[in-house]
C-alpha atoms as a PDB file:
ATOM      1  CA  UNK A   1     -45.394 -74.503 -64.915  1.00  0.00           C
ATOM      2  CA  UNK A   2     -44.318 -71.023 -63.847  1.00  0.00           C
ATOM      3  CA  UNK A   3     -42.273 -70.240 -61.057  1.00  0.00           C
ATOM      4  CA  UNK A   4     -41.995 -67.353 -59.257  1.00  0.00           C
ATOM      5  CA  UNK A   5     -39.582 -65.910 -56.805  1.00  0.00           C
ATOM      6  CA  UNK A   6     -40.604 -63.497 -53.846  1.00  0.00           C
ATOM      7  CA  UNK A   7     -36.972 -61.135 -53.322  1.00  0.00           C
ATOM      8  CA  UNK A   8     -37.299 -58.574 -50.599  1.00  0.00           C
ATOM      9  CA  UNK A   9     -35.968 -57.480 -47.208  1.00  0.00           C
ATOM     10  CA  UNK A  10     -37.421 -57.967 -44.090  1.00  0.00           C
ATOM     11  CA  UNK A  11     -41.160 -57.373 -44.945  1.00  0.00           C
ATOM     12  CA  UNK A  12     -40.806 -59.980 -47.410  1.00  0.00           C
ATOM     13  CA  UNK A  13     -39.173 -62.623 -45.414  1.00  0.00           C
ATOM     14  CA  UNK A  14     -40.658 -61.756 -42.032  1.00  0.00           C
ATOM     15  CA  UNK A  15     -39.822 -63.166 -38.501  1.00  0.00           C
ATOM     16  CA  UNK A  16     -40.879 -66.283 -36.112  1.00  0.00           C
ATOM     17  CA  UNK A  17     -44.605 -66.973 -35.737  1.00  0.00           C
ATOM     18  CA  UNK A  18     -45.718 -65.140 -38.685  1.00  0.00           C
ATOM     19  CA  UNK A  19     -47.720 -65.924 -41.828  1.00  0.00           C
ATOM     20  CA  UNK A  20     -45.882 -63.452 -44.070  1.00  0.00           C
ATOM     21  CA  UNK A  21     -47.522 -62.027 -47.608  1.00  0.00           C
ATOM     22  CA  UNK A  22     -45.884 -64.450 -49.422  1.00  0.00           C
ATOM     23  CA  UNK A  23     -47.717 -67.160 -47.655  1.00  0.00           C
ATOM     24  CA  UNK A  24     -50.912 -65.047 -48.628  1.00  0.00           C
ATOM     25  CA  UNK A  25     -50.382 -64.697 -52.305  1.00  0.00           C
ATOM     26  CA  UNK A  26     -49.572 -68.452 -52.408  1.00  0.00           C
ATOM     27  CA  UNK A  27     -52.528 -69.099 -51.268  1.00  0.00           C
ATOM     28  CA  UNK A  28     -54.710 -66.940 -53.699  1.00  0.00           C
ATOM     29  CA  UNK A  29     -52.560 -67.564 -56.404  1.00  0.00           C
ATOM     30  CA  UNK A  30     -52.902 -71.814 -56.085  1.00  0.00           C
ATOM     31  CA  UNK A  31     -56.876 -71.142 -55.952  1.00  0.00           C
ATOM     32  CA  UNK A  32     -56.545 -68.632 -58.788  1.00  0.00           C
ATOM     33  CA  UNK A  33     -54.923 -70.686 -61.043  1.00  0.00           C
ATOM     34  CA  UNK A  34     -54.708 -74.212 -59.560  1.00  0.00           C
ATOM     35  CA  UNK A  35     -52.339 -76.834 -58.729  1.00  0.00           C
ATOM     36  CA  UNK A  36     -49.799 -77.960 -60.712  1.00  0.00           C
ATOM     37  CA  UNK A  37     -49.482 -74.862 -62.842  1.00  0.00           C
ATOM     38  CA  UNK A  38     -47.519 -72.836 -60.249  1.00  0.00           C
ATOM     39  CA  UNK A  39     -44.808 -73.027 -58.191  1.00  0.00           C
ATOM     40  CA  UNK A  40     -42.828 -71.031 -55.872  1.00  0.00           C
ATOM     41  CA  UNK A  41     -38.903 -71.040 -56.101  1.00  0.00           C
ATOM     42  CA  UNK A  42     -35.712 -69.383 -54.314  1.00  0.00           C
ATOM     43  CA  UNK A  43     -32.372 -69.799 -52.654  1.00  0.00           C
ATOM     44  CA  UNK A  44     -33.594 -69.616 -49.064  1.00  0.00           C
ATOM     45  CA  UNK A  45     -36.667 -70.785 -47.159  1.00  0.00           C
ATOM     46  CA  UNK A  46     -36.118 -69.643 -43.390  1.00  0.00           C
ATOM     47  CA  UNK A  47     -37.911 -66.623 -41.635  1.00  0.00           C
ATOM     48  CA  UNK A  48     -35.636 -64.189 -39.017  1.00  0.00           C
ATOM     49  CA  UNK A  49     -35.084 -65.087 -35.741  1.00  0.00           C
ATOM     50  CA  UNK A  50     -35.288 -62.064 -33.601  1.00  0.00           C
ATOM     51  CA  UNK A  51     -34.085 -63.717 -30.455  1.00  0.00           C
ATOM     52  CA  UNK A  52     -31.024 -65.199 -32.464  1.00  0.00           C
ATOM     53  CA  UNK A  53     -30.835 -61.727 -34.707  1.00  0.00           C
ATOM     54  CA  UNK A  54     -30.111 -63.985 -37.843  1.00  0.00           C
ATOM     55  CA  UNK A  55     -32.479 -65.745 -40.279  1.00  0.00           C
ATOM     56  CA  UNK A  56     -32.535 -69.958 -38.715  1.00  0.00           C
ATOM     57  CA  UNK A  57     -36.130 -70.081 -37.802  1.00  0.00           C
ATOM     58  CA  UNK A  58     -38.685 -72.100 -39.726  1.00  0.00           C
ATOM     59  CA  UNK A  59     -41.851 -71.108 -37.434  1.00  0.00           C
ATOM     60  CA  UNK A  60     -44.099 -69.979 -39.736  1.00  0.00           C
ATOM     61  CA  UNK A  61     -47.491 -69.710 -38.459  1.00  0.00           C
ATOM     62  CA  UNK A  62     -48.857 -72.048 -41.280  1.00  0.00           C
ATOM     63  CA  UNK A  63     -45.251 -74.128 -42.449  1.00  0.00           C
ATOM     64  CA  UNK A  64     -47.404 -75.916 -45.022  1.00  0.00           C
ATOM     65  CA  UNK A  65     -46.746 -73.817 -47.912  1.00  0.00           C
ATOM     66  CA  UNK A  66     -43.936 -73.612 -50.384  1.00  0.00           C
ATOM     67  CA  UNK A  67     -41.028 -71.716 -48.758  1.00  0.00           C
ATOM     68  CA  UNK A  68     -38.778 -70.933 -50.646  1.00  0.00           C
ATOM     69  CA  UNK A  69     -37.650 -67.322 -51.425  1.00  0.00           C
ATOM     70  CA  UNK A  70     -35.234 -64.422 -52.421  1.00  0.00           C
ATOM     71  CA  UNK A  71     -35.272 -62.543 -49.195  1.00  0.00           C
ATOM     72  CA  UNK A  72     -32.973 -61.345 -46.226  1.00  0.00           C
ATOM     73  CA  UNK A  73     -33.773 -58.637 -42.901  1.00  0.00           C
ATOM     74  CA  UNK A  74     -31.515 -55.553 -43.510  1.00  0.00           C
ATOM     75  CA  UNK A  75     -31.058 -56.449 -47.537  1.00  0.00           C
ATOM     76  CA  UNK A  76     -32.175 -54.559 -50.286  1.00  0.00           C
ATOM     77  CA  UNK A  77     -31.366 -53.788 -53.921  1.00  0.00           C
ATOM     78  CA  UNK A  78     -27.588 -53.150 -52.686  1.00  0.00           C
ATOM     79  CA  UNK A  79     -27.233 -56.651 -51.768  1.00  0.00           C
ATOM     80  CA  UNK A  80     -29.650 -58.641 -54.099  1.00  0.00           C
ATOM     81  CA  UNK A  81     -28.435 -57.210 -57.123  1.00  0.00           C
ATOM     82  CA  UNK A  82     -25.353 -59.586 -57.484  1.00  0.00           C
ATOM     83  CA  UNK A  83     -27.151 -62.626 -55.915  1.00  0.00           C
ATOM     84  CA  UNK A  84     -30.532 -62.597 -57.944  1.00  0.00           C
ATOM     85  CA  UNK A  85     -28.640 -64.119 -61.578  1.00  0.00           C
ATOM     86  CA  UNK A  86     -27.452 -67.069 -59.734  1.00  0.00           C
ATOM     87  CA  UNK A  87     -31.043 -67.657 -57.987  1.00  0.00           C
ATOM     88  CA  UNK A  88     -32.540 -67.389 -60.969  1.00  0.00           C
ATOM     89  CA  UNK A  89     -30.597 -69.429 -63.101  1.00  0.00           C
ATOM     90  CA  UNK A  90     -30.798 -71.958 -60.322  1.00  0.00           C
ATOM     91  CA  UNK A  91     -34.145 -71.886 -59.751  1.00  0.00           C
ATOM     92  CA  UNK A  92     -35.636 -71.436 -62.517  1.00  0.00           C
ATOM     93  CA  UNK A  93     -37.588 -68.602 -62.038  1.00  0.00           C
ATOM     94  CA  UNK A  94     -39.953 -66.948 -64.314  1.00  0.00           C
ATOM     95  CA  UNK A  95     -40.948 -64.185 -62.455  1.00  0.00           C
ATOM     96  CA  UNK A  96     -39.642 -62.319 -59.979  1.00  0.00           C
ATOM     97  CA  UNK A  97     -42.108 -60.443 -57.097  1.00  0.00           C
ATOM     98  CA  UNK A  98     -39.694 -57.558 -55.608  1.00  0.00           C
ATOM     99  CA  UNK A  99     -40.566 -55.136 -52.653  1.00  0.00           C
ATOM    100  CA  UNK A 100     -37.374 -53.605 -52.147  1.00  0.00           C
ATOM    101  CA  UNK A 101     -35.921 -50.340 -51.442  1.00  0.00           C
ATOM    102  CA  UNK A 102     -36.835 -48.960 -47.903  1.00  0.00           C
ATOM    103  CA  UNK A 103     -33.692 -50.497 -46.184  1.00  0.00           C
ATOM    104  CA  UNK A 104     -31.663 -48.958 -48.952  1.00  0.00           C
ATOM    105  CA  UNK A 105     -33.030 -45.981 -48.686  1.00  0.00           C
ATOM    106  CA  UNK A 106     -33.064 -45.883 -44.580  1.00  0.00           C
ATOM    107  CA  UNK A 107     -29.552 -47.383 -43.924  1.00  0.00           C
ATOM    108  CA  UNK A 108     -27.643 -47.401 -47.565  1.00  0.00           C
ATOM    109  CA  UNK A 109     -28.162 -45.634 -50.264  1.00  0.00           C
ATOM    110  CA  UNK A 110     -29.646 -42.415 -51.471  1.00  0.00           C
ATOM    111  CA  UNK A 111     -32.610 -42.203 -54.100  1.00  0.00           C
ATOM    112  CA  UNK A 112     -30.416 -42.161 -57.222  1.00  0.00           C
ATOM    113  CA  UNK A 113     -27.962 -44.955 -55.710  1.00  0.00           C
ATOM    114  CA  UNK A 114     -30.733 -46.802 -55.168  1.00  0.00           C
ATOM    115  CA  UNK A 115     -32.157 -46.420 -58.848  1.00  0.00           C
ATOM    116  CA  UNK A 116     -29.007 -47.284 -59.929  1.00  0.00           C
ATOM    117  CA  UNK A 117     -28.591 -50.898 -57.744  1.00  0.00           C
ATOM    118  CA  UNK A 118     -32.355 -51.588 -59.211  1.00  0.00           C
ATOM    119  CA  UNK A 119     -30.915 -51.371 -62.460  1.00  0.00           C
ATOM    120  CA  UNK A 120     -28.420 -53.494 -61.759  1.00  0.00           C
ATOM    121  CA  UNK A 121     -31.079 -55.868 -60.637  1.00  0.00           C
ATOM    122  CA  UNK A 122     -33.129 -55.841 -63.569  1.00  0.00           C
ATOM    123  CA  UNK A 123     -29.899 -56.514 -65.629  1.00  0.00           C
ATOM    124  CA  UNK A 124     -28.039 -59.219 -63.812  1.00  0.00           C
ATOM    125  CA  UNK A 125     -31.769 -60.972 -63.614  1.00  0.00           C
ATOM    126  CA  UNK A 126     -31.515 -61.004 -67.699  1.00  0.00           C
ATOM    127  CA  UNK A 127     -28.353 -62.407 -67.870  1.00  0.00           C
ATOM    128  CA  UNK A 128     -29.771 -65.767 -65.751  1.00  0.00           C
ATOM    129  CA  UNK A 129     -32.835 -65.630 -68.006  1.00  0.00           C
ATOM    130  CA  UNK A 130     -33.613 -63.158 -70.327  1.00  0.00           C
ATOM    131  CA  UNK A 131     -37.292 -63.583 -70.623  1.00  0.00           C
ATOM    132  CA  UNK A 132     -37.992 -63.380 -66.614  1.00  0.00           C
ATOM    133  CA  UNK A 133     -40.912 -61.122 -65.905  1.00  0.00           C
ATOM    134  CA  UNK A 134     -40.455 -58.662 -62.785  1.00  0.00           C
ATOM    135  CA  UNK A 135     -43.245 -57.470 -60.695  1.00  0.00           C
ATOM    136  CA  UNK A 136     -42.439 -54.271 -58.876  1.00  0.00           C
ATOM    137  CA  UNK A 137     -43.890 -52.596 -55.122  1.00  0.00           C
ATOM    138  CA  UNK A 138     -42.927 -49.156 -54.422  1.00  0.00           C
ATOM    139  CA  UNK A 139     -41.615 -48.255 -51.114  1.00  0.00           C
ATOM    140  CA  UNK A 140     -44.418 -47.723 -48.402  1.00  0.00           C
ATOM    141  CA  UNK A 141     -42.879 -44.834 -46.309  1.00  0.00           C
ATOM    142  CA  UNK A 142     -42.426 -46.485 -43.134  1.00  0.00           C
ATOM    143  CA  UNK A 143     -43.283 -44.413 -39.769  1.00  0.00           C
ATOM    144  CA  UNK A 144     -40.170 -42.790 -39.793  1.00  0.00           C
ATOM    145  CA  UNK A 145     -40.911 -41.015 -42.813  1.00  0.00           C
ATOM    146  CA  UNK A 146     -43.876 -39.111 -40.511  1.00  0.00           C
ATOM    147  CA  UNK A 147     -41.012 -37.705 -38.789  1.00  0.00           C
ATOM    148  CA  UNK A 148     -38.270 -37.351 -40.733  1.00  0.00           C
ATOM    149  CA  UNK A 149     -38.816 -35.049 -44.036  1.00  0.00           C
ATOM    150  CA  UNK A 150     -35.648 -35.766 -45.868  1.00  0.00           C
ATOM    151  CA  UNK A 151     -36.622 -39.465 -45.613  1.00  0.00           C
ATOM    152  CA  UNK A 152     -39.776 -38.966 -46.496  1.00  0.00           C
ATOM    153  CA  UNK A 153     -38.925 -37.054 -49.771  1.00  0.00           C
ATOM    154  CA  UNK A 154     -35.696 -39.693 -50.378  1.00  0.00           C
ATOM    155  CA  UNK A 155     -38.566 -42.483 -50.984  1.00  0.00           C
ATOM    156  CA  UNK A 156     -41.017 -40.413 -52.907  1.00  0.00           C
ATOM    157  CA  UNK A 157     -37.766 -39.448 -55.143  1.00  0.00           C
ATOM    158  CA  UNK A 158     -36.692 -42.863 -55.608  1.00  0.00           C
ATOM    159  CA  UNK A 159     -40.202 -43.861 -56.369  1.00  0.00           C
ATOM    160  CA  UNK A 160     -40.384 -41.464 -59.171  1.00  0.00           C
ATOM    161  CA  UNK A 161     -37.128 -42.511 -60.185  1.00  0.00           C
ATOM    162  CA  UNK A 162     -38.260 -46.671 -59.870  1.00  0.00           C
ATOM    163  CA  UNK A 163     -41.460 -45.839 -62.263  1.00  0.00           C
ATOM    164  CA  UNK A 164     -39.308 -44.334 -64.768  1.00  0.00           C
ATOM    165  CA  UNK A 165     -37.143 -47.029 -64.560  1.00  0.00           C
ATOM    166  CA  UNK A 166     -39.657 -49.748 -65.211  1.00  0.00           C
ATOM    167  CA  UNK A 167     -41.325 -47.486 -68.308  1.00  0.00           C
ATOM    168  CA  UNK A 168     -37.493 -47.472 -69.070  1.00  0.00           C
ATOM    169  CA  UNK A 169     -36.516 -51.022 -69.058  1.00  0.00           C
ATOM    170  CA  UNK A 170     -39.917 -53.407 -70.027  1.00  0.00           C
ATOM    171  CA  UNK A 171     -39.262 -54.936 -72.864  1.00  0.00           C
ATOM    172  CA  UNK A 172     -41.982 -57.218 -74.791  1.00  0.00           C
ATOM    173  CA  UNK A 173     -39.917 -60.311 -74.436  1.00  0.00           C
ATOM    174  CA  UNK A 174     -38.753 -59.482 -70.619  1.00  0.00           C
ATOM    175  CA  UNK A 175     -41.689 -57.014 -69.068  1.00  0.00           C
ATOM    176  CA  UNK A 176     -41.416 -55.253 -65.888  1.00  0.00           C
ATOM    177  CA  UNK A 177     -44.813 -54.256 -64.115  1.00  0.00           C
ATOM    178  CA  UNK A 178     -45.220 -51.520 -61.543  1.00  0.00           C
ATOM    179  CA  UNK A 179     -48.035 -52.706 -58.627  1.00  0.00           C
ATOM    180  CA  UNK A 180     -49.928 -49.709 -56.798  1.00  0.00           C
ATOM    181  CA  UNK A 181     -50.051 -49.682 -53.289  1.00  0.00           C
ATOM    182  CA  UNK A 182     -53.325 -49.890 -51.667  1.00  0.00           C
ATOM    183  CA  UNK A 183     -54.634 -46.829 -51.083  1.00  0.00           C
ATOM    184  CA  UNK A 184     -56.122 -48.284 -47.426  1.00  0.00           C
ATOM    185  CA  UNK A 185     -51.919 -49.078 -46.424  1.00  0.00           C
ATOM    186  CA  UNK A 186     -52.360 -47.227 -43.394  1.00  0.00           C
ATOM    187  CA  UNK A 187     -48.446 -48.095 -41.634  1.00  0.00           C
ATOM    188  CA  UNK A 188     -50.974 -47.921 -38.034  1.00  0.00           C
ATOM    189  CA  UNK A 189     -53.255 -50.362 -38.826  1.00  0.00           C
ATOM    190  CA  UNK A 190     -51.545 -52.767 -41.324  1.00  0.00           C
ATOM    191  CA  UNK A 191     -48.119 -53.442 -39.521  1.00  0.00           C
ATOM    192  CA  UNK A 192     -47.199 -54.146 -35.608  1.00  0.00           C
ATOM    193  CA  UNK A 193     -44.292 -51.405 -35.588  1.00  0.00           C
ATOM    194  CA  UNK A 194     -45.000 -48.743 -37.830  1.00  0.00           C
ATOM    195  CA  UNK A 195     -42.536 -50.903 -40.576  1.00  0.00           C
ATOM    196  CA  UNK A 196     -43.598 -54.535 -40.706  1.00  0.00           C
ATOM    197  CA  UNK A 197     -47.188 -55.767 -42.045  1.00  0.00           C
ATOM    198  CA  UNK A 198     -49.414 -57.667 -39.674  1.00  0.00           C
ATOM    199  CA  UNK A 199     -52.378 -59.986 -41.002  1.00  0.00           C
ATOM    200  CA  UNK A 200     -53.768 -56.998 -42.723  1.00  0.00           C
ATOM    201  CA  UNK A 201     -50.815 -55.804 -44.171  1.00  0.00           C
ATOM    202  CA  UNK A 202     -49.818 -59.034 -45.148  1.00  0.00           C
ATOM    203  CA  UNK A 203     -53.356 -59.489 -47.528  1.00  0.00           C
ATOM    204  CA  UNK A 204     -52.711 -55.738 -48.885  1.00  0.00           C
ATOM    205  CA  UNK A 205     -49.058 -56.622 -49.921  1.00  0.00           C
ATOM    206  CA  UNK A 206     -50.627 -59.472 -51.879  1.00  0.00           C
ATOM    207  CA  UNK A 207     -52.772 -57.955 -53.107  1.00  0.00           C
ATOM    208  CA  UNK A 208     -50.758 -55.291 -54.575  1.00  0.00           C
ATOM    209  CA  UNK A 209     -48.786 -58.096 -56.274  1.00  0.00           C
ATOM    210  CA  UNK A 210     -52.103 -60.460 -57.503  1.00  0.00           C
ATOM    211  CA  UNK A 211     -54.214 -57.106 -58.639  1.00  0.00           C
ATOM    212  CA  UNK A 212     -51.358 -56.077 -60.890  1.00  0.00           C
ATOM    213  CA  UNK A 213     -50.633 -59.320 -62.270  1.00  0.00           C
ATOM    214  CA  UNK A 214     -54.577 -60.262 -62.886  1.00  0.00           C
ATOM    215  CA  UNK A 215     -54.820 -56.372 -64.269  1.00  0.00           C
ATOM    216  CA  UNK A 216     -51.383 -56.427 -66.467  1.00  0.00           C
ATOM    217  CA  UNK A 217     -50.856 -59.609 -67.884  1.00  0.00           C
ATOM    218  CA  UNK A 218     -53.750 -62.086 -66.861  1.00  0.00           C
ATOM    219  CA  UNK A 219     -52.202 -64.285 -64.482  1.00  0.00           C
ATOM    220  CA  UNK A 220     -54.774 -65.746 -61.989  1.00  0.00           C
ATOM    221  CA  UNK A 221     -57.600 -63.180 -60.859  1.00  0.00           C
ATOM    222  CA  UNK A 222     -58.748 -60.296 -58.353  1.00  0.00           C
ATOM    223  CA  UNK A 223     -56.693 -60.936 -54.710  1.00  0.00           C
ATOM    224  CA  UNK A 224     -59.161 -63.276 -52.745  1.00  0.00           C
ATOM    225  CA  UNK A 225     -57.766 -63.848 -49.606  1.00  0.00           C
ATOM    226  CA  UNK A 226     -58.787 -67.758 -48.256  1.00  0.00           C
ATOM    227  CA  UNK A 227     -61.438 -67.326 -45.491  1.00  0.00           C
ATOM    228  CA  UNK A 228     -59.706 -69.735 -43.061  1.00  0.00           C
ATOM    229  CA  UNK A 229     -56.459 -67.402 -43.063  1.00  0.00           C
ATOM    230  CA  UNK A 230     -58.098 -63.856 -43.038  1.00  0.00           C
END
């Protein structure tokens, strides 16, 4: 069986009420490849509670789904890099699904700092299990980059900076895979704030993650979102 583990900030674990894209790639993934060869791991399993400003609610819009994840509002590489050995060595996990870096690079860290705390990641993740697979999203610019240039040009640095990391660091026995974001990610149609995906988003985010492992390393197939959830 392989188990993955979703690790992100607060696109990845979402708030109250919502499906989230890790629901959505659960779902295409189970179809893809069926039950009982996949499973979905992590330290944590609760979504953020904006009225409580702290992450205690279990309100997904569909709860029936395995909930488990890496994932925290306001964290990013800065503050998964010395958690993610000890969730993967506890939870087994053989591949990690990572959309990090906007929070760093917003409230943090700078491009290079950033770089630097990925690398971290990508090491301390070895030393739990040296054969884990990590699947990579750049940053989306959010809608403050529309405004703010030095932002803007902080996340197209440290996406330069994350692909030459990944062509840096893959190694046959532990690979690391760069997704694409959708070219249709439009921030004013795919999220409810100019940050966070809505239902749209949500399928494009999984997709990004599905395509590239269908593409790369022929795990399960083409995104297909289920027709009851679209």
């Amino acid at each position: 069986m392989l188990r993955f583990m979703f690790v992100g900030d607060s696109q990845t674990i979402g708030s109250a009420g919502e499906h989230t894209w890790r629901h959505r790639f659960w779902c295409h993934l189970r179809t893809a490849c069926g039950d009982g060869t996949v499973a979905v791991v992590g330290p944590r399993e609760t979504l953020y509670d904006k009225t409580a400003d702290a992450p205690t609610s279990l309100a997904y819009a569909d709860p029936g789904f395995p909930r488990r994840h890496l994932a925290g509002w306001g964290e990013g590489w800065l503050h998964m890099a010395p958690v993610v050995a000890d969730a993967v060595r506890t939870c087994g996990a053989d591949v990690l699904l990572v959309n990090l870096g906007l929070i760093d690079l917003g409230f943090y860290t700078d491009a290079e700092q950033t770089a630097a705390n990925m690398r971290r990641f990508v090491t301390e993740a070895r030393t739990a299990n040296p054969a884990v697979r990590i699947v990579l999203l750049p940053v989306i610019p959010n809608i403050r980059a529309e405004t703010d240039v030095l932002f803007a040009a902080e996340v197209a640095h440290f996406n330069t900076l994350l692909a030459k990391a990944v062509a840096d660091l893959s190694e046959p026995r532990s690979p690391l895979l760069l997704a694409t974001v959708p070219d249709a990610y439009d921030i004013h149609h795919d999220t409810y704030d100019g940050t966070h995906p809505n239902a749209s988003g949500e399928h494009k985010v999984a997709a990004a993650f599905a395509d590239a492992l269908h593409q790369a390393w022929g795990l399960g197939g083409p995104y297909a979102p289920d027709p009851v959830l679209a």
